[in-house]
PDB file of N, CA and C in Angstrom:
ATOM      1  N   UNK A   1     -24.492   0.868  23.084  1.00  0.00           N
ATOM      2  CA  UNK A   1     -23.794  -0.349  23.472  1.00  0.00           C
ATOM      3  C   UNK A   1     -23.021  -0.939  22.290  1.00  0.00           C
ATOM      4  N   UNK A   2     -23.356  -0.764  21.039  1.00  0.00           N
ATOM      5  CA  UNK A   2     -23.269  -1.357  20.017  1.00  0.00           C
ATOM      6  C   UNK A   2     -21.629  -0.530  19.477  1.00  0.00           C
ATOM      7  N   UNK A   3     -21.815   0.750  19.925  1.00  0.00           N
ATOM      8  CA  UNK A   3     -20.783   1.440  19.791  1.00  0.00           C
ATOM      9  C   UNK A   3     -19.778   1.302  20.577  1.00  0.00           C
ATOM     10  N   UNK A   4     -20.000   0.653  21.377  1.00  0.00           N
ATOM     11  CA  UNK A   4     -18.444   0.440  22.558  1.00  0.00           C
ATOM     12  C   UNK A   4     -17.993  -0.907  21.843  1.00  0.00           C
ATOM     13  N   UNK A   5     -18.869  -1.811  21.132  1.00  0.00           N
ATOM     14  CA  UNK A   5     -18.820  -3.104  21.088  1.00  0.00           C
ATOM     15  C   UNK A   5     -17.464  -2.728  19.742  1.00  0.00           C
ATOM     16  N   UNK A   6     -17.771  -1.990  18.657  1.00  0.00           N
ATOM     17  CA  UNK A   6     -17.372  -1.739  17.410  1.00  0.00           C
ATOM     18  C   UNK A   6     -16.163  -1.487  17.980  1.00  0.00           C
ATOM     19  N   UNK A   7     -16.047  -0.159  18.830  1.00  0.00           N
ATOM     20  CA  UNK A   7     -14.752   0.550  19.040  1.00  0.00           C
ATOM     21  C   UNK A   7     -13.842  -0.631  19.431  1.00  0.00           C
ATOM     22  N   UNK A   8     -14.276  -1.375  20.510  1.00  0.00           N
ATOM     23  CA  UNK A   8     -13.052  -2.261  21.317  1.00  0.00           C
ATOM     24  C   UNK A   8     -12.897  -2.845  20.235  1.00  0.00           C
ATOM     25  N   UNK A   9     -13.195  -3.678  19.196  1.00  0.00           N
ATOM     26  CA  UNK A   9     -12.707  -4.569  18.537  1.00  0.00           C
ATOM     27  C   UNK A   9     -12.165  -3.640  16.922  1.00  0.00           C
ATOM     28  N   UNK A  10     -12.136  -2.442  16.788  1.00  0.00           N
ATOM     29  CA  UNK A  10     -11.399  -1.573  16.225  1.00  0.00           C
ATOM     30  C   UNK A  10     -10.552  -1.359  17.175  1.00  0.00           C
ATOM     31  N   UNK A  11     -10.398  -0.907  18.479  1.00  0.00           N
ATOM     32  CA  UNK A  11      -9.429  -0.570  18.930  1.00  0.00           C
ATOM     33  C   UNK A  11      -8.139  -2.219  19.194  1.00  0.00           C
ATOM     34  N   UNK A  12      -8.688  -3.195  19.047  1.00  0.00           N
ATOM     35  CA  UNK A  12      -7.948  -4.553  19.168  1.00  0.00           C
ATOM     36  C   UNK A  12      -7.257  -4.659  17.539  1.00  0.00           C
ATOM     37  N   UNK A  13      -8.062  -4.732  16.459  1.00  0.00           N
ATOM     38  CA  UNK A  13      -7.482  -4.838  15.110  1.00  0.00           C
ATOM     39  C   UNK A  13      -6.418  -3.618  15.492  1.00  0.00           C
ATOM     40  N   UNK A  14      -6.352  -2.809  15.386  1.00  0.00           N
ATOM     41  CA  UNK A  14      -5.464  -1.395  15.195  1.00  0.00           C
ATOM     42  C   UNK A  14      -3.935  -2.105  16.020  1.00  0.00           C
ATOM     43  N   UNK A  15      -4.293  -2.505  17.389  1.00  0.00           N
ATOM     44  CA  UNK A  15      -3.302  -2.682  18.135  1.00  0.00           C
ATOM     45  C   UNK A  15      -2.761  -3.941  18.146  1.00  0.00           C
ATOM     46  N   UNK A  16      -3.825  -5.137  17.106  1.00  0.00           N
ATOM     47  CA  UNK A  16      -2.594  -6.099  16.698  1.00  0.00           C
ATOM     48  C   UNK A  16      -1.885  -5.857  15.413  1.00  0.00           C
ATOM     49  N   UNK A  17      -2.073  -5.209  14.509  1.00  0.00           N
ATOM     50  CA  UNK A  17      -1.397  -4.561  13.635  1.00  0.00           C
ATOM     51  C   UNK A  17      -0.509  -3.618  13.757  1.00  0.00           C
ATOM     52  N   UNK A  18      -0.302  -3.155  15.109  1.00  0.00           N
ATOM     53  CA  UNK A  18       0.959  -2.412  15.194  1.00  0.00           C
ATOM     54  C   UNK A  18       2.062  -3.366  15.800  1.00  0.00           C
ATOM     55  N   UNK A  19       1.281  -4.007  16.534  1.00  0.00           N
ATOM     56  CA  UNK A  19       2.100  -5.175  17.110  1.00  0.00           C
ATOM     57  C   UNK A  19       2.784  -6.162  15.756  1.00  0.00           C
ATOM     58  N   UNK A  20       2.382  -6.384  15.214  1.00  0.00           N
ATOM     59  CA  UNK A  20       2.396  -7.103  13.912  1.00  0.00           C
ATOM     60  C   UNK A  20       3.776  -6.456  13.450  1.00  0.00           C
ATOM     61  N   UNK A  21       3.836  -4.837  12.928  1.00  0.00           N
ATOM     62  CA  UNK A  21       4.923  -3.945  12.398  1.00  0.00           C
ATOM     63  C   UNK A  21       5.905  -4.438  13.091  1.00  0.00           C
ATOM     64  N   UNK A  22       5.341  -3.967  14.932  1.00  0.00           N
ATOM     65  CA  UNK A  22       6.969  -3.627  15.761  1.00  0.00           C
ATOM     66  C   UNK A  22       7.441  -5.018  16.331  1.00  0.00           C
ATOM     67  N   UNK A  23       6.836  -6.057  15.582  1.00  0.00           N
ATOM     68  CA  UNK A  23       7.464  -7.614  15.894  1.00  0.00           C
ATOM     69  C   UNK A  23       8.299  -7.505  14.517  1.00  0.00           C
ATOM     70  N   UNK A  24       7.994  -7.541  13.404  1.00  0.00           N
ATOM     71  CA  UNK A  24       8.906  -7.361  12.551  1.00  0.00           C
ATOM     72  C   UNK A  24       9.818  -6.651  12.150  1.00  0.00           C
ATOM     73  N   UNK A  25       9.859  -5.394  13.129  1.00  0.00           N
ATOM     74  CA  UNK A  25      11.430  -4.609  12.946  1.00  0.00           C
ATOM     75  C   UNK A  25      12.291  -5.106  14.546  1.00  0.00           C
ATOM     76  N   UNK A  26      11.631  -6.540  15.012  1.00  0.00           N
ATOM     77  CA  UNK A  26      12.437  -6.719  16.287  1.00  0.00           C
ATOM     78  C   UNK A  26      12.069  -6.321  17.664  1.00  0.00           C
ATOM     79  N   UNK A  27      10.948  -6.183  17.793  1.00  0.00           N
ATOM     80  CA  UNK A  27      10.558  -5.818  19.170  1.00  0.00           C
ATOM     81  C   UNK A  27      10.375  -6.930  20.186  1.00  0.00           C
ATOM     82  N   UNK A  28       9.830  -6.606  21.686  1.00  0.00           N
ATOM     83  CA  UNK A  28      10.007  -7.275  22.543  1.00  0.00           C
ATOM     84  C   UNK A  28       9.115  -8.573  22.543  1.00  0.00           C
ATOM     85  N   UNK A  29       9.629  -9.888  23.078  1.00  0.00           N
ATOM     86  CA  UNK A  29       8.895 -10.715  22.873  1.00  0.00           C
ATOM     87  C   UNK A  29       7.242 -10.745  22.994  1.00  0.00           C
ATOM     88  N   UNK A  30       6.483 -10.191  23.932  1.00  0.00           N
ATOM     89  CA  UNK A  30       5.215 -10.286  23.746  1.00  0.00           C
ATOM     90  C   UNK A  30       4.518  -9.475  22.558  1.00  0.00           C
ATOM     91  N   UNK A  31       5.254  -8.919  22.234  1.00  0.00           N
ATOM     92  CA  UNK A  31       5.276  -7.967  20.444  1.00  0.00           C
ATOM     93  C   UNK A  31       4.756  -9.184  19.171  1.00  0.00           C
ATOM     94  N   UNK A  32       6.084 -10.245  19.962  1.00  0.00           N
ATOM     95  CA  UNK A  32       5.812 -11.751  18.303  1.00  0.00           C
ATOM     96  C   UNK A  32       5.057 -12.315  18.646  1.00  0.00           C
ATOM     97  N   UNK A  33       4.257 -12.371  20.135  1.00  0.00           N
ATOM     98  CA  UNK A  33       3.363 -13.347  20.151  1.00  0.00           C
ATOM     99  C   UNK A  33       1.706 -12.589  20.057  1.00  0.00           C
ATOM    100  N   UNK A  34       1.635 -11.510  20.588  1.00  0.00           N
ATOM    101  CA  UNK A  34       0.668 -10.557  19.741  1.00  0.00           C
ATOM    102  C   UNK A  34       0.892 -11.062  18.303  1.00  0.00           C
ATOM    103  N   UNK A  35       1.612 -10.501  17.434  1.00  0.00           N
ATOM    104  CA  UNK A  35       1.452 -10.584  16.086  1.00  0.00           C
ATOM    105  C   UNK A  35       1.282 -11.903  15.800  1.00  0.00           C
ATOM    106  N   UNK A  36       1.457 -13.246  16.293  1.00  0.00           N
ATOM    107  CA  UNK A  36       1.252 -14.395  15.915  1.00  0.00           C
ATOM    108  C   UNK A  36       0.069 -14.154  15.813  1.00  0.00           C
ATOM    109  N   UNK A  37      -0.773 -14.167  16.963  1.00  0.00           N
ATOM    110  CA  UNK A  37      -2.510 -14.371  17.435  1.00  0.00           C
ATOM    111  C   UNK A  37      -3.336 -13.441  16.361  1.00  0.00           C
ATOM    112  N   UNK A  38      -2.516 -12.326  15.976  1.00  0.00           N
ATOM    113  CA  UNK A  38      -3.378 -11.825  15.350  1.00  0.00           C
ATOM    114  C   UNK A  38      -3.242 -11.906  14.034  1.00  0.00           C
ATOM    115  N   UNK A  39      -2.069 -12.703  13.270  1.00  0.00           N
ATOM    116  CA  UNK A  39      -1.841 -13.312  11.938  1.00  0.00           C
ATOM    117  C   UNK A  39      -2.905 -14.518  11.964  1.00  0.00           C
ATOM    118  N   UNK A  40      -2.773 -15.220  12.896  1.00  0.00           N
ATOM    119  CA  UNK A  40      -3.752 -16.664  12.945  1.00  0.00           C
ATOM    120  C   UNK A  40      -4.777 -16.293  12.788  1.00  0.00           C
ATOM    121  N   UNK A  41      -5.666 -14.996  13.480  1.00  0.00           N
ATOM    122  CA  UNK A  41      -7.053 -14.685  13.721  1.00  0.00           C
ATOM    123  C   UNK A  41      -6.923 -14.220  11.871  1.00  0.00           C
ATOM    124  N   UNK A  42      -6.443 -13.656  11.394  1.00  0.00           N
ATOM    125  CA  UNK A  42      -6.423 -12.956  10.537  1.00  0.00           C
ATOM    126  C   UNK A  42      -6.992 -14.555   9.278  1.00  0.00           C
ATOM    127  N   UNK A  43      -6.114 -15.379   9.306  1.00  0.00           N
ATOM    128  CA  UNK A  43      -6.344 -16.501   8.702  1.00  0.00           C
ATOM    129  C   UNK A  43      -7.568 -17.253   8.889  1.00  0.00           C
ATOM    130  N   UNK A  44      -7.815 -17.356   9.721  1.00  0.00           N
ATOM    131  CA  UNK A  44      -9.112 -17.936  10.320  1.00  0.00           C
ATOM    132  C   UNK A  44     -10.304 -17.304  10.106  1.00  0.00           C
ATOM    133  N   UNK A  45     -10.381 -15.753   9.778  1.00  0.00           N
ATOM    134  CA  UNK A  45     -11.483 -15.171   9.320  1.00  0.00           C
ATOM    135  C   UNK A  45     -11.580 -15.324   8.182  1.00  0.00           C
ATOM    136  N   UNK A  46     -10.465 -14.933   7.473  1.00  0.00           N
ATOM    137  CA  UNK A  46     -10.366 -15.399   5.747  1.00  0.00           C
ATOM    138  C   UNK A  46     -10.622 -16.904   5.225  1.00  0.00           C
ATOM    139  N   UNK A  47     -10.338 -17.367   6.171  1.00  0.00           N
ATOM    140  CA  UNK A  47     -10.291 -19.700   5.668  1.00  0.00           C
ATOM    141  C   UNK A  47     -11.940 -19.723   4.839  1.00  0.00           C
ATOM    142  N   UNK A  48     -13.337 -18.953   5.702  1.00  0.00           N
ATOM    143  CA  UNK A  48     -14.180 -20.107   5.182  1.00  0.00           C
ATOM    144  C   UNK A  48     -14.489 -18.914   3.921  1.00  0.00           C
ATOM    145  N   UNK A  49     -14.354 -17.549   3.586  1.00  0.00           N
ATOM    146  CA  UNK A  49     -14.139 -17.024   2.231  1.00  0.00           C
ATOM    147  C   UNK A  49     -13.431 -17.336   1.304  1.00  0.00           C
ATOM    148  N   UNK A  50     -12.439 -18.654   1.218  1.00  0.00           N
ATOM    149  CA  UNK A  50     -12.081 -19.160   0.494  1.00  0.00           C
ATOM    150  C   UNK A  50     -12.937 -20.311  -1.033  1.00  0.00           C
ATOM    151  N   UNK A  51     -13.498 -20.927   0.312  1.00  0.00           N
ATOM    152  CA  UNK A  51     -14.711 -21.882  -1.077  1.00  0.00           C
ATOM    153  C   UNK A  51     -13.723 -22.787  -1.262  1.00  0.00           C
ATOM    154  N   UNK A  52     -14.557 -23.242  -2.814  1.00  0.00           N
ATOM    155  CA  UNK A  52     -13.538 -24.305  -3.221  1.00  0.00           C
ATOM    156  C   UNK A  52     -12.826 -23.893  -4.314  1.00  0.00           C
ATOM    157  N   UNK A  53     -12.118 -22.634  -4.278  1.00  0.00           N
ATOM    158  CA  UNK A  53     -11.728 -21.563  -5.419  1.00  0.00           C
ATOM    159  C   UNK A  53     -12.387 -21.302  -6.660  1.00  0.00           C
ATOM    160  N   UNK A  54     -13.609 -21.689  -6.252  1.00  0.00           N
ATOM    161  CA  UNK A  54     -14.577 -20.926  -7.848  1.00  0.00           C
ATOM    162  C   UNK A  54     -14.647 -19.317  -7.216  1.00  0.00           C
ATOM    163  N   UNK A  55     -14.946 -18.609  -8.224  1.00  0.00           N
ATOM    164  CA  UNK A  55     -15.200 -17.040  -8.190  1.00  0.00           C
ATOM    165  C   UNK A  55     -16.650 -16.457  -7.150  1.00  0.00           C
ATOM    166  N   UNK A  56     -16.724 -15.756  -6.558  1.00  0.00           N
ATOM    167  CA  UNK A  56     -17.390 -14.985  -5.522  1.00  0.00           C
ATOM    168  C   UNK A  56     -19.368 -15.247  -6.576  1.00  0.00           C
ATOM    169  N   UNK A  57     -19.158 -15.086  -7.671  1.00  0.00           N
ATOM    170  CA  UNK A  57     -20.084 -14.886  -7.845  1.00  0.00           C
ATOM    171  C   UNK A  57     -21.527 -16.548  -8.353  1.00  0.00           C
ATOM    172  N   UNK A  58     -20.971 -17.267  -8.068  1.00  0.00           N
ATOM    173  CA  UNK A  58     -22.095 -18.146  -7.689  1.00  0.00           C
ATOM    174  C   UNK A  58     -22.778 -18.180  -6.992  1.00  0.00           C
TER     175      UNK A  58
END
């Protein structure tokens, strides 16, 4: 179960990152709004690994 769970959400990263490419050489509108959602998600996972910019190792 754990393995279907991994794949779909590998198979979702993979396919907003292509979406991501073929919005930026101009592709069809649901192309830029894929790549939006998955720039935002992208930000939103990274936000709380930020801190308060001291170094990883405290």
């Amino acid at each position: 179960m754990i393995l279907i769970l991994l794949s779909a959400v590998l198979l979702l990263v993979v396919g907003g990152c292509v979406c991501v490419v073929w919005a930026a050489r101009g592709g069809p509108r649901w192309t830029r709004v894929v790549a939006k959602g998955t720039l935002l998600a992208g930000e939103l996972v990274r936000a709380p690994g930020r801190g308060n910019g001291r170094g990883s190792d405290d």
